[in-house]
N, C-alpha and C. Protein backbone atom coordinates (compact mmCIF):
# COMPACT_ATOMS: atom_id res chain seq x y z
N UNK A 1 0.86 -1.17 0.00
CA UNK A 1 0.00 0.00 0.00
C UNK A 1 0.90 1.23 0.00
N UNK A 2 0.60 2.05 -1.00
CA UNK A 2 1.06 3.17 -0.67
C UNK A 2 0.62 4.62 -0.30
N UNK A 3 1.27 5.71 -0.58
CA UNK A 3 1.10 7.00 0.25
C UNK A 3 -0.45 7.60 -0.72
N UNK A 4 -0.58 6.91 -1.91
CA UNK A 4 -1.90 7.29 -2.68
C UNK A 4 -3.17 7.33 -1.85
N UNK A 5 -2.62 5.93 -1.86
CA UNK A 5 -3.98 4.97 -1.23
C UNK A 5 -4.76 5.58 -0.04
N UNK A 6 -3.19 6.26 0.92
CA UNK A 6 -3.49 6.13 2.11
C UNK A 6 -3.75 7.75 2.42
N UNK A 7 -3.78 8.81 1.59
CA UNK A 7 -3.68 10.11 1.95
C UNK A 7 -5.46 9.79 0.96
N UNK A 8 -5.60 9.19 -0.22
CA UNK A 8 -7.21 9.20 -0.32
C UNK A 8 -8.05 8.46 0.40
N UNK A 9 -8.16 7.21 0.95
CA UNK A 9 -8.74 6.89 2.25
C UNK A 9 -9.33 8.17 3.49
N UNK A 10 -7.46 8.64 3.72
CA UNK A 10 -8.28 9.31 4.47
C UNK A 10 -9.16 11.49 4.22
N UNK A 11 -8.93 11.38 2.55
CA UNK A 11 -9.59 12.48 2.71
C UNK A 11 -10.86 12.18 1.89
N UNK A 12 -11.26 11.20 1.92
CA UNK A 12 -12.67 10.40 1.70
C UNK A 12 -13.03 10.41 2.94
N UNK A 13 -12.56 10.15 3.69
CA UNK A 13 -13.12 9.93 5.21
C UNK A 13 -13.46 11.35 5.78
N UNK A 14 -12.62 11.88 5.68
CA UNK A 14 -13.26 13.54 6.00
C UNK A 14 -13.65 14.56 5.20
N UNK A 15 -14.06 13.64 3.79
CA UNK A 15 -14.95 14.31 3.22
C UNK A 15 -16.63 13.64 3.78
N UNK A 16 -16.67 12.84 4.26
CA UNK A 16 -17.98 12.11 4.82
C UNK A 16 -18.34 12.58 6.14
N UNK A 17 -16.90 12.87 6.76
CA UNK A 17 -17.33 13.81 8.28
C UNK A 17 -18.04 15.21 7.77
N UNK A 18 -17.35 15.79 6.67
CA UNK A 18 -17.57 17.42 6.11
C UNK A 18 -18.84 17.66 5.88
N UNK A 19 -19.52 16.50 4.63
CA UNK A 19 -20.83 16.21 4.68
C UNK A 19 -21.92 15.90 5.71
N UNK A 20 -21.44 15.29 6.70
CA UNK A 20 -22.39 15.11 7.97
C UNK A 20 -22.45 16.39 8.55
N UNK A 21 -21.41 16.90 8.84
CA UNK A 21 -21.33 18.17 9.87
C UNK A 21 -22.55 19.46 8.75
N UNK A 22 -22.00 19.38 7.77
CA UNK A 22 -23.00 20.17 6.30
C UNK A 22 -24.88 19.79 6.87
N UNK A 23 -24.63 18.58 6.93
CA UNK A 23 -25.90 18.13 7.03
C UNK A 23 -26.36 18.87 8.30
N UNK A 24 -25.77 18.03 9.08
CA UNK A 24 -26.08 18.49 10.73
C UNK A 24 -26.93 19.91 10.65
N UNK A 25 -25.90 20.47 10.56
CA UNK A 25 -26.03 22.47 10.06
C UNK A 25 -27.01 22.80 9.06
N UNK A 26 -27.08 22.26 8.41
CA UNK A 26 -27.52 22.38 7.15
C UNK A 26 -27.18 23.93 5.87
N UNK A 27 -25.70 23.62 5.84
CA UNK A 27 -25.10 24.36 5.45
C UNK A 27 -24.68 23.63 3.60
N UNK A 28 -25.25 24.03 3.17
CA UNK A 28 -25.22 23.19 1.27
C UNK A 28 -23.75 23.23 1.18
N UNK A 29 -22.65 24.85 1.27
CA UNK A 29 -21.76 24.30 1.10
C UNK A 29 -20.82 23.80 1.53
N UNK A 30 -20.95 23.54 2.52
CA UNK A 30 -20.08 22.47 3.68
C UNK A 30 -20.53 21.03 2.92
N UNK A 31 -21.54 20.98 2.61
CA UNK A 31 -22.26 19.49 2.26
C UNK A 31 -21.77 19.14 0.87
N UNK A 32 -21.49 20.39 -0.47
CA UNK A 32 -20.99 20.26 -1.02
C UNK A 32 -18.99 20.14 -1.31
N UNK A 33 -18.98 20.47 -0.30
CA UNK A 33 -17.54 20.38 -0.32
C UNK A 33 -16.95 19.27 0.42
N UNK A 34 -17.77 18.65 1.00
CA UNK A 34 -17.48 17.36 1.36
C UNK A 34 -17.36 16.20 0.89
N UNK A 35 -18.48 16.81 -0.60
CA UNK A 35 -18.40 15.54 -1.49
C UNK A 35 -17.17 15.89 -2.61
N UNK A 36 -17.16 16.99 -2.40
CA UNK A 36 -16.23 17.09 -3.21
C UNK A 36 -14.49 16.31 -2.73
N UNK A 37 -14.45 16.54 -1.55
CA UNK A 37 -13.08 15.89 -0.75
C UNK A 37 -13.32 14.80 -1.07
N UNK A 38 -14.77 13.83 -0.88
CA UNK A 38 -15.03 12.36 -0.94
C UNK A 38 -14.53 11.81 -2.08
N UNK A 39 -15.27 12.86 -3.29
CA UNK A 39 -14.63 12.22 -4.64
C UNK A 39 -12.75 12.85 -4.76
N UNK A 40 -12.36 13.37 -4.82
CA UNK A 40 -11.26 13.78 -4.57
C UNK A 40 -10.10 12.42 -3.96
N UNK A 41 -10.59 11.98 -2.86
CA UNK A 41 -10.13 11.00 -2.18
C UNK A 41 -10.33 9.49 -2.67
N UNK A 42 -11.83 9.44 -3.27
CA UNK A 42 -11.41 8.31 -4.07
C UNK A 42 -10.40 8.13 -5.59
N UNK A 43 -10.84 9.16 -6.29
CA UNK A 43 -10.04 9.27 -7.12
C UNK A 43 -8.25 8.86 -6.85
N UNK A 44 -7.46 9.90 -5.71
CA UNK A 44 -6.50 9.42 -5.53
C UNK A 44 -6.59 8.10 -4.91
N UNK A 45 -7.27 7.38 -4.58
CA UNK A 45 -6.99 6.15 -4.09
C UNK A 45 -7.18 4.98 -5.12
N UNK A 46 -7.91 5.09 -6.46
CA UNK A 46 -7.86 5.05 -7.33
C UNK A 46 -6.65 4.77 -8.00
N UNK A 47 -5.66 5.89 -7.97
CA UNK A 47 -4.65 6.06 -8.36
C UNK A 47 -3.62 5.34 -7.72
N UNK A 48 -3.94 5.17 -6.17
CA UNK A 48 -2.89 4.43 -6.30
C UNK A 48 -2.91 2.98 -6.14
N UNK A 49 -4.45 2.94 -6.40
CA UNK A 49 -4.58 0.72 -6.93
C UNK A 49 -3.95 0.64 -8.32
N UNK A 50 -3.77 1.45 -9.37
CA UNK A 50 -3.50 1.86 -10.40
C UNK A 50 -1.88 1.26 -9.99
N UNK A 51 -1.22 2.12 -9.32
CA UNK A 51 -0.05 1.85 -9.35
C UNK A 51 0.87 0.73 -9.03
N UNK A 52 -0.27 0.01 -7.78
CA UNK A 52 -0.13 -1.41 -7.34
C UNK A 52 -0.27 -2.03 -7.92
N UNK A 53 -1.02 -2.22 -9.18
CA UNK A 53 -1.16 -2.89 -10.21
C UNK A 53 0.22 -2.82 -10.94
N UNK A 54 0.63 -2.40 -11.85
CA UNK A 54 1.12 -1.95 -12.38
C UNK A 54 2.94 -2.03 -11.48
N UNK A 55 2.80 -1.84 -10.66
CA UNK A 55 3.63 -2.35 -9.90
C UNK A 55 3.95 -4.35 -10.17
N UNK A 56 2.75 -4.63 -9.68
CA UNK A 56 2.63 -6.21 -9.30
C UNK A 56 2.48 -6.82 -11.02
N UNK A 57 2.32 -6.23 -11.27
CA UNK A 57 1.92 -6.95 -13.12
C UNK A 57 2.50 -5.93 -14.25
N UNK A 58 3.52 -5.89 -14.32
CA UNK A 58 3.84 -4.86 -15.59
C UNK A 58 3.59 -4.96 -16.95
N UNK A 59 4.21 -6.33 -17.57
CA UNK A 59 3.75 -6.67 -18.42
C UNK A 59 2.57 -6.87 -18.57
N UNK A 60 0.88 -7.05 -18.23
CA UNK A 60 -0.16 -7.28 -18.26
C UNK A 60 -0.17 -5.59 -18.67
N UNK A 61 -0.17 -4.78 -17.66
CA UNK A 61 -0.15 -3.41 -17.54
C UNK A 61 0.08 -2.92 -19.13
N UNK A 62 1.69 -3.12 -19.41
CA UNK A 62 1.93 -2.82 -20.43
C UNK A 62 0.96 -2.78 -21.88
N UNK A 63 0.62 -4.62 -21.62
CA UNK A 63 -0.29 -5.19 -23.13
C UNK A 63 -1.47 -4.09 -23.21
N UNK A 64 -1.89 -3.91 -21.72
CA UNK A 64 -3.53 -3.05 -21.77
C UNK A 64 -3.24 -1.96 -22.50
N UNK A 65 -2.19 -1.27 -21.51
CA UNK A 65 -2.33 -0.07 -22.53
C UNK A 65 -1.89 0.32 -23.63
N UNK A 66 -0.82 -1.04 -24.63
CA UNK A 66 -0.83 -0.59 -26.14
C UNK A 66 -1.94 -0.92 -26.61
N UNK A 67 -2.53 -2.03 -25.91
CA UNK A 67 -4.57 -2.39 -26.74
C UNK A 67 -5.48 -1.38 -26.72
N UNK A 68 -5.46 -0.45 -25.38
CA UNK A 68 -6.02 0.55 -25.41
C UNK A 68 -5.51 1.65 -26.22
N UNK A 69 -4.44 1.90 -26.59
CA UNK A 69 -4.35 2.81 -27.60
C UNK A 69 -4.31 2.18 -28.80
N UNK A 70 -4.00 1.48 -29.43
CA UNK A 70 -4.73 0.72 -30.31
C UNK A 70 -6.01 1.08 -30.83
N UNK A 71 -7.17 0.60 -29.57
CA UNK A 71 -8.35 1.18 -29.65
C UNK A 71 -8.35 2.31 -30.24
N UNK A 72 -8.07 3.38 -29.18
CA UNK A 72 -7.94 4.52 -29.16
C UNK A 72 -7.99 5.29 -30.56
N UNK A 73 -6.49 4.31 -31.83
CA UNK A 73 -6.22 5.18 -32.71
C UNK A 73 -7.11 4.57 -34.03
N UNK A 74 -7.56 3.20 -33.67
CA UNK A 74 -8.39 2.68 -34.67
C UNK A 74 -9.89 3.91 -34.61
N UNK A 75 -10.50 3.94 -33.25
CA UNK A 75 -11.79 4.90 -33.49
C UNK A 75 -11.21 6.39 -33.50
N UNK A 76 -10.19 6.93 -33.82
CA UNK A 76 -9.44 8.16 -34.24
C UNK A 76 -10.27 8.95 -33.05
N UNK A 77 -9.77 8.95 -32.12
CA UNK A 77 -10.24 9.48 -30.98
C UNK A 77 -9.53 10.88 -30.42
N UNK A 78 -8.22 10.51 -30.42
CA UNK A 78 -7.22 11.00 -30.76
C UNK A 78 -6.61 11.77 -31.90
């Protein structure tokens, strides 16, 4: 596990306190900015299963993403 994982864990977690306390109060943007930390925090945690991957399997890693660009340049996306 790394420092990704573990700095979005926990600002998911106090984006869910931010939102309660929002609620509590009933203050929208406390409530909105909580979700905003929430998603924020998953995202980086996200990022860093991403890396554990990719870490633990490179070559797999690798194949995906020349297939995905592959994809990518066959539907000219890009």
């Amino acid at each position: 596990m790394d420092s990704d994982r573990i700095i979005g864990a926990g600002k998911q977690a106090a984006g869910e306190v931010q939102e309660g306390v929002g609620n509590l109060i009933g203050d929208s943007r406390t409530q909105a900015q909580g979700r905003k930390n929430q998603a924020q925090g998953e995202a980086q945690n996200q990022i860093g299963q991403l890396e554990d991957y990719i870490r633990d399997q490179p070559l797999t890693a690798a194949a995906i993403a020349v297939g995905f660009g592959w994809l990518l340049g066959r539907l000219r996306i890009i």
